[in-house]
N, C-alpha and C. Protein backbone atom coordinates (compact mmCIF):
# COMPACT_ATOMS: atom_id res chain seq x y z
N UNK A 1 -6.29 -62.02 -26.04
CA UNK A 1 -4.96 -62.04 -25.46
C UNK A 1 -4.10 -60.92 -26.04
N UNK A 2 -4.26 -60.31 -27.45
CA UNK A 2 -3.76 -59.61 -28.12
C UNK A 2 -3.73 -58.18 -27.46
N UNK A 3 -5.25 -58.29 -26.99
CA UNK A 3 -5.47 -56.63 -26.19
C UNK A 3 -4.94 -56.63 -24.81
N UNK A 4 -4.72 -57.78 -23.74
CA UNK A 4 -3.84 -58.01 -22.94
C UNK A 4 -2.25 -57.10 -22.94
N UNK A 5 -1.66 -57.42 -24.12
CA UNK A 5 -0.35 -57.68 -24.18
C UNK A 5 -0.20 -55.94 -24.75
N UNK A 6 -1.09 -55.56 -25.33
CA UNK A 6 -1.11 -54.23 -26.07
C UNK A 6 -1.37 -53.18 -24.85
N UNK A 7 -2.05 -53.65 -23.96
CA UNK A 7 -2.54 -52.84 -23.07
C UNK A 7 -1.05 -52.78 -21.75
N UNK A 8 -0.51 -53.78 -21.75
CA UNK A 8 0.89 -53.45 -20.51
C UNK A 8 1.79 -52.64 -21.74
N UNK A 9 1.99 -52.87 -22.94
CA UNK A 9 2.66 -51.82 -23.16
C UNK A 9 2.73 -50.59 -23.54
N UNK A 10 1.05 -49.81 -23.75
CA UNK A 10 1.10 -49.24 -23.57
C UNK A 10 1.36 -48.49 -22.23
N UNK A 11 1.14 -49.38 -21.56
CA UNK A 11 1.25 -48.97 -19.91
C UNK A 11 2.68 -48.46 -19.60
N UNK A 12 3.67 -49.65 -20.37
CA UNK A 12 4.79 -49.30 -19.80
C UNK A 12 5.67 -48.24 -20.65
N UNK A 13 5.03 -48.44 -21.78
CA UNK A 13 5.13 -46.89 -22.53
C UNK A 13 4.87 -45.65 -21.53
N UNK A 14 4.10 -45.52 -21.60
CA UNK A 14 3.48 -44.40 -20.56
C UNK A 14 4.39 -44.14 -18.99
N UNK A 15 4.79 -45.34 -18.79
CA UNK A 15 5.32 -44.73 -17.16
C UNK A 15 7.05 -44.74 -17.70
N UNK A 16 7.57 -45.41 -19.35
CA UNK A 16 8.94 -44.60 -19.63
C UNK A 16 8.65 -42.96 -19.46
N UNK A 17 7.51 -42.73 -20.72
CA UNK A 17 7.77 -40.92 -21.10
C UNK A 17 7.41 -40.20 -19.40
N UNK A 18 6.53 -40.88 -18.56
CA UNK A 18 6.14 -39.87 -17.24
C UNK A 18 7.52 -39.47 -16.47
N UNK A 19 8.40 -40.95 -16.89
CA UNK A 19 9.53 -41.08 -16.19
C UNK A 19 10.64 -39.79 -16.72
N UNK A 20 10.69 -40.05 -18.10
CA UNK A 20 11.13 -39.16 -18.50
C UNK A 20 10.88 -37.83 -18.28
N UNK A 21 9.40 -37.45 -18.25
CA UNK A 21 8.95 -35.58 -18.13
C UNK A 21 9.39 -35.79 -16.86
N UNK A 22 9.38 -36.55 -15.39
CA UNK A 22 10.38 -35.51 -14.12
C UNK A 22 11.55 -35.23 -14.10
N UNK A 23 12.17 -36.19 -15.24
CA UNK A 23 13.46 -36.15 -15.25
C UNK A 23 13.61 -34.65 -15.58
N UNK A 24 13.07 -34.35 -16.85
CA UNK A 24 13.13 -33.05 -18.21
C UNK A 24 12.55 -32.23 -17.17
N UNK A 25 11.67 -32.51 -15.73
CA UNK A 25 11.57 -31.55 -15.08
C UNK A 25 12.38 -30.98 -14.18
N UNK A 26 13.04 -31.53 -13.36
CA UNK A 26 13.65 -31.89 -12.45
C UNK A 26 15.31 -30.95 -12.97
N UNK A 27 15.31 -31.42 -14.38
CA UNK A 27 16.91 -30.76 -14.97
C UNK A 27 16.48 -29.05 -15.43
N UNK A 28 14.83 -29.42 -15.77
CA UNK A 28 14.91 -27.34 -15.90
C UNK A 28 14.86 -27.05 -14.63
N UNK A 29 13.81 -27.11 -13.62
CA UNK A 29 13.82 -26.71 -12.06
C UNK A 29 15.23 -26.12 -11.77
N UNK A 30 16.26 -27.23 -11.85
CA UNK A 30 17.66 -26.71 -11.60
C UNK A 30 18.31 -25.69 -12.09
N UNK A 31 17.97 -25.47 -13.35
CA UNK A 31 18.44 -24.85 -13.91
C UNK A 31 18.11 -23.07 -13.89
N UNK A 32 16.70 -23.20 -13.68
CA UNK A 32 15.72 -21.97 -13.44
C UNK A 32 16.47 -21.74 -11.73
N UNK A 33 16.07 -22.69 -10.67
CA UNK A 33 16.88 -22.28 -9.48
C UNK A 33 18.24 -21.90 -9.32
N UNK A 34 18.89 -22.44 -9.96
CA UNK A 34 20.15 -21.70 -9.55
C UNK A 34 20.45 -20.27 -10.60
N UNK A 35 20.01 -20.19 -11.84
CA UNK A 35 20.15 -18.65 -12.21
C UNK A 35 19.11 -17.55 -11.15
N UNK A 36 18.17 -17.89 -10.89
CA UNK A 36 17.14 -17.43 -9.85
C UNK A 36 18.12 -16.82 -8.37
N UNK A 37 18.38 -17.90 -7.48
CA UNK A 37 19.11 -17.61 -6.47
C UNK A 37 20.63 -17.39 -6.66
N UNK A 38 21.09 -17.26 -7.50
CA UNK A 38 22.82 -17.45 -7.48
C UNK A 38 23.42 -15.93 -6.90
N UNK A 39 22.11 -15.12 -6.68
CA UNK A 39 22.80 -14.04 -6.17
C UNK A 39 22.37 -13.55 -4.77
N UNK A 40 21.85 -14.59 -4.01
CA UNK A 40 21.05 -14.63 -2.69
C UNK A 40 21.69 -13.95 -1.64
N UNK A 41 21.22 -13.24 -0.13
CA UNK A 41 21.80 -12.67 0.52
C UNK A 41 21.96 -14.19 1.69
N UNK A 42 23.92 -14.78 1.44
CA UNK A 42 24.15 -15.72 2.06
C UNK A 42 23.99 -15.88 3.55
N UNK A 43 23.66 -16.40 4.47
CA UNK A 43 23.41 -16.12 5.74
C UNK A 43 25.08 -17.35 6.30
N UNK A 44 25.92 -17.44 5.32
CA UNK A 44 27.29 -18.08 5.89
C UNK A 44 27.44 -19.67 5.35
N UNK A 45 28.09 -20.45 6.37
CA UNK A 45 28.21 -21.71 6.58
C UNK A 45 27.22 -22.38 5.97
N UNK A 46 26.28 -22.46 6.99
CA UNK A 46 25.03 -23.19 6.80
C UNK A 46 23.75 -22.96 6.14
N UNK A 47 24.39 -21.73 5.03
CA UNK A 47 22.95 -21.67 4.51
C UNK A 47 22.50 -22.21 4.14
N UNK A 48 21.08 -22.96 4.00
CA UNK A 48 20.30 -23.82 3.17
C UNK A 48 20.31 -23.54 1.77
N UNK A 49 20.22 -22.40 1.19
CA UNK A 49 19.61 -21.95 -0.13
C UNK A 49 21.48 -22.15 -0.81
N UNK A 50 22.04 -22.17 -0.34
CA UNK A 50 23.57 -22.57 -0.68
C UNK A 50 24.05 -23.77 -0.88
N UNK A 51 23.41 -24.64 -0.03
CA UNK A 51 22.94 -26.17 -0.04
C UNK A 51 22.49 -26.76 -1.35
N UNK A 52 21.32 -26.10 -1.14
CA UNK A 52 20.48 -26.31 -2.77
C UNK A 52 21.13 -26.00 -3.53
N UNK A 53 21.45 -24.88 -4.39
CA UNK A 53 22.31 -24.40 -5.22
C UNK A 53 23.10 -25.68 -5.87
N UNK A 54 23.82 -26.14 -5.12
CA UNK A 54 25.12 -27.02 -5.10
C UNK A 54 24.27 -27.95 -5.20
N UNK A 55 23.24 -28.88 -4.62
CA UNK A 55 22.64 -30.00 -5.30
C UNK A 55 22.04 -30.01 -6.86
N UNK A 56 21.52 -28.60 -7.10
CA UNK A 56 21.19 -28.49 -8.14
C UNK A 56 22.26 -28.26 -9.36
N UNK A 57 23.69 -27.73 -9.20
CA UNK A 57 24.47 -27.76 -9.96
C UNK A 57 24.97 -29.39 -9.85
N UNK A 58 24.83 -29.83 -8.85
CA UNK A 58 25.22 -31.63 -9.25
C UNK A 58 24.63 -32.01 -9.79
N UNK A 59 23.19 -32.05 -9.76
CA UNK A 59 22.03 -32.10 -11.21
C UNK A 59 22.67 -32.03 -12.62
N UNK A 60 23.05 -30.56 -12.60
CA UNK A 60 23.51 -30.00 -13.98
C UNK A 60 24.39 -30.91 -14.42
N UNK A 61 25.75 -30.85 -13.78
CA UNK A 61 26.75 -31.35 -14.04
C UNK A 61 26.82 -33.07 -14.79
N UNK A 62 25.51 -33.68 -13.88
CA UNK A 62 25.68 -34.79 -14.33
C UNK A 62 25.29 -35.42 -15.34
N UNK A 63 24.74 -34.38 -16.41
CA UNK A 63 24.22 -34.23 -17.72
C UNK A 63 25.09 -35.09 -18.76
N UNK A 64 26.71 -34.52 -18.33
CA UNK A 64 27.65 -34.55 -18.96
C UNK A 64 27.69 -33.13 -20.37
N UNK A 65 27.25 -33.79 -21.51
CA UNK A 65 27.80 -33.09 -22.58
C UNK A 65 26.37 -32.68 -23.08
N UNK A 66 25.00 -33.30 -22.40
CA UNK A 66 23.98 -32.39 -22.74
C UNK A 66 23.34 -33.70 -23.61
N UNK A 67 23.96 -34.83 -23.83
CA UNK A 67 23.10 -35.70 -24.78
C UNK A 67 21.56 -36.57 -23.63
N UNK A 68 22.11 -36.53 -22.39
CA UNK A 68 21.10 -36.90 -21.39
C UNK A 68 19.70 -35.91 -21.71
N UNK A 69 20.17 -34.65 -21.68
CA UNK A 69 19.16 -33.92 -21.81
C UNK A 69 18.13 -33.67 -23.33
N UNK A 70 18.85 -33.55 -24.55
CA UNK A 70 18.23 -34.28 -25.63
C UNK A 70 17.60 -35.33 -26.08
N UNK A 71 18.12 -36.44 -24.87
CA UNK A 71 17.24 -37.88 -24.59
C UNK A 71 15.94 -37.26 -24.42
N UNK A 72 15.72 -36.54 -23.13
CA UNK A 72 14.64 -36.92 -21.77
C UNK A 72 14.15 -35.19 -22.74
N UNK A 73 14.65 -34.73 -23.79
CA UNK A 73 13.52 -33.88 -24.51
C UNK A 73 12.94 -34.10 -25.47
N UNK A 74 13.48 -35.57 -26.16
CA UNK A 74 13.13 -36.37 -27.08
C UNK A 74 11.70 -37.15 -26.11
N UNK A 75 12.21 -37.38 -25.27
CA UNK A 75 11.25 -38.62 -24.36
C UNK A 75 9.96 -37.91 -23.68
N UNK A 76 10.06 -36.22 -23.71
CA UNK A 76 9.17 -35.92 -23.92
C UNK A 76 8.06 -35.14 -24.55
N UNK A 77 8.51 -35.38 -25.68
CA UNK A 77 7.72 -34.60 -27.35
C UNK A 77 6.94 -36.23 -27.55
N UNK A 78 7.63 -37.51 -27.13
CA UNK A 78 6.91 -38.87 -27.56
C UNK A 78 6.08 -38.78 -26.31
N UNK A 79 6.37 -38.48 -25.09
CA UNK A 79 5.05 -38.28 -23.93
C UNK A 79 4.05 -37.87 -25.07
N UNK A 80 4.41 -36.52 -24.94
CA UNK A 80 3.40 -35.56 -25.40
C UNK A 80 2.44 -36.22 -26.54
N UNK A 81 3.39 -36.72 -27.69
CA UNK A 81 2.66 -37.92 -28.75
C UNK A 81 1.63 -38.88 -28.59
N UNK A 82 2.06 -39.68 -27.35
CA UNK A 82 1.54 -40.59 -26.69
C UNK A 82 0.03 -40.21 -25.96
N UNK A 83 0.22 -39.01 -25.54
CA UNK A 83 -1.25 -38.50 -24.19
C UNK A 83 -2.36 -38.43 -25.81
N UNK A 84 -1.51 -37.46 -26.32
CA UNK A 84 -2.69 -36.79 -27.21
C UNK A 84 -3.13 -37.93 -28.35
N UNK A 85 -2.61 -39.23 -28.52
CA UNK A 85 -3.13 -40.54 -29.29
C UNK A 85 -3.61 -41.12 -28.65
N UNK A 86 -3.68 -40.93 -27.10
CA UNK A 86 -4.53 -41.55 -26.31
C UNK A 86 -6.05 -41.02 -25.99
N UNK A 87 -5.78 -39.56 -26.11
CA UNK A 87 -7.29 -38.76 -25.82
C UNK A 87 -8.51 -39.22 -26.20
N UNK A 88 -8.55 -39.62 -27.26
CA UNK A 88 -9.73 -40.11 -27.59
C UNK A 88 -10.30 -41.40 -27.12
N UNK A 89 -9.36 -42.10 -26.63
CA UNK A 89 -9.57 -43.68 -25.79
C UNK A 89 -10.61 -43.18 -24.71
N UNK A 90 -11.75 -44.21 -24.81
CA UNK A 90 -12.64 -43.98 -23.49
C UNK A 90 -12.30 -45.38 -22.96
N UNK A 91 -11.70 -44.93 -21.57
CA UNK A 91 -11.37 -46.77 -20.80
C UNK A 91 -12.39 -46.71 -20.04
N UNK A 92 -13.31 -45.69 -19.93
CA UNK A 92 -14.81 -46.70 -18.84
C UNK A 92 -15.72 -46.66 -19.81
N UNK A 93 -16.30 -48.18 -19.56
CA UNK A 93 -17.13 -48.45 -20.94
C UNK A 93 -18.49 -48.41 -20.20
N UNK A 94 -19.46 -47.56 -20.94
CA UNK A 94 -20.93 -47.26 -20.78
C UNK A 94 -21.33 -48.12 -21.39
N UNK A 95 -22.71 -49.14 -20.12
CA UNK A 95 -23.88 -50.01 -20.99
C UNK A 95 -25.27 -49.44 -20.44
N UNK A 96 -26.26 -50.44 -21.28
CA UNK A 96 -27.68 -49.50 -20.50
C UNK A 96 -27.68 -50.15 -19.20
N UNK A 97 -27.00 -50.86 -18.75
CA UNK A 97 -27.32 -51.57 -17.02
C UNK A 97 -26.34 -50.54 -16.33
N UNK A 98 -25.31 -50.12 -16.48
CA UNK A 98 -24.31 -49.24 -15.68
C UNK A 98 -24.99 -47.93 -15.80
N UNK A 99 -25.94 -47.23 -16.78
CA UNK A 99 -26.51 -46.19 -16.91
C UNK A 99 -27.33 -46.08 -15.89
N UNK A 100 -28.07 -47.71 -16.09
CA UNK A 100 -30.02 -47.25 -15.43
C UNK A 100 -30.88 -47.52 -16.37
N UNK A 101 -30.73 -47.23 -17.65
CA UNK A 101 -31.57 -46.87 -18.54
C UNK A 101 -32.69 -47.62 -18.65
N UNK A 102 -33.68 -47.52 -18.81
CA UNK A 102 -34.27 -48.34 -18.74
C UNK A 102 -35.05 -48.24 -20.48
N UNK A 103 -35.16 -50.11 -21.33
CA UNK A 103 -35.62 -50.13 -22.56
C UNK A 103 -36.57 -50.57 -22.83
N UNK A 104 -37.65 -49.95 -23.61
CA UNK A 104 -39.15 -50.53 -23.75
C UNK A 104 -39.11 -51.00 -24.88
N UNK A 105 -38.40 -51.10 -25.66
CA UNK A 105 -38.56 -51.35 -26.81
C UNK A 105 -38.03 -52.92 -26.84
């Protein structure tokens, strides 16, 4: 029951930090796009790429003072912690009947 209970949280470990890296993705993307396009040839009103821009500075903005973003870069250095303490876990377990093998001995 012990490995039960160990096993959802690692689980739900795992889908905080994933949660976290789109976030930490999602806030550089923005950040890379709008220094990228901020000097685009506008086609007016309706440009799309003007559109974006402005969703992506609502992104920014809603950071506040930048401690959101020290969270979700904290949240993912413990991803990162997390994958590579996991690497060595083999979750499909090899027997000689799932092999084939066959034993004479």
């Amino acid at each position: 029951m012990q490995s039960l209970s160990n096993n959802k949280n690692s689980i739900k470990k795992l889908l905080v930090a994933y949660t976290a890296f789109a976030m930490l993705f999602v806030v550089l993307f923005s950040a890379v796009f709008v220094s990228v396009e901020s000097f685009h040839d506008c086609d007016g009103e309706s440009c799309p790429v003007c559109a974006l821009i402005q969703q992506c500075e609502n992104n920014l903005s809603q950071l506040g003072d930048g401690l959101v973003a020290l969270y979700m870069a904290f949240l993912a250095v413990l991803f990162l912690g997390t994958v590579l303490s996991l690497k060595d876990i083999v979750l499909v377990y090899s027997t000689p009947v799932s092999s084939m093998v066959r034993m004479n001995d």
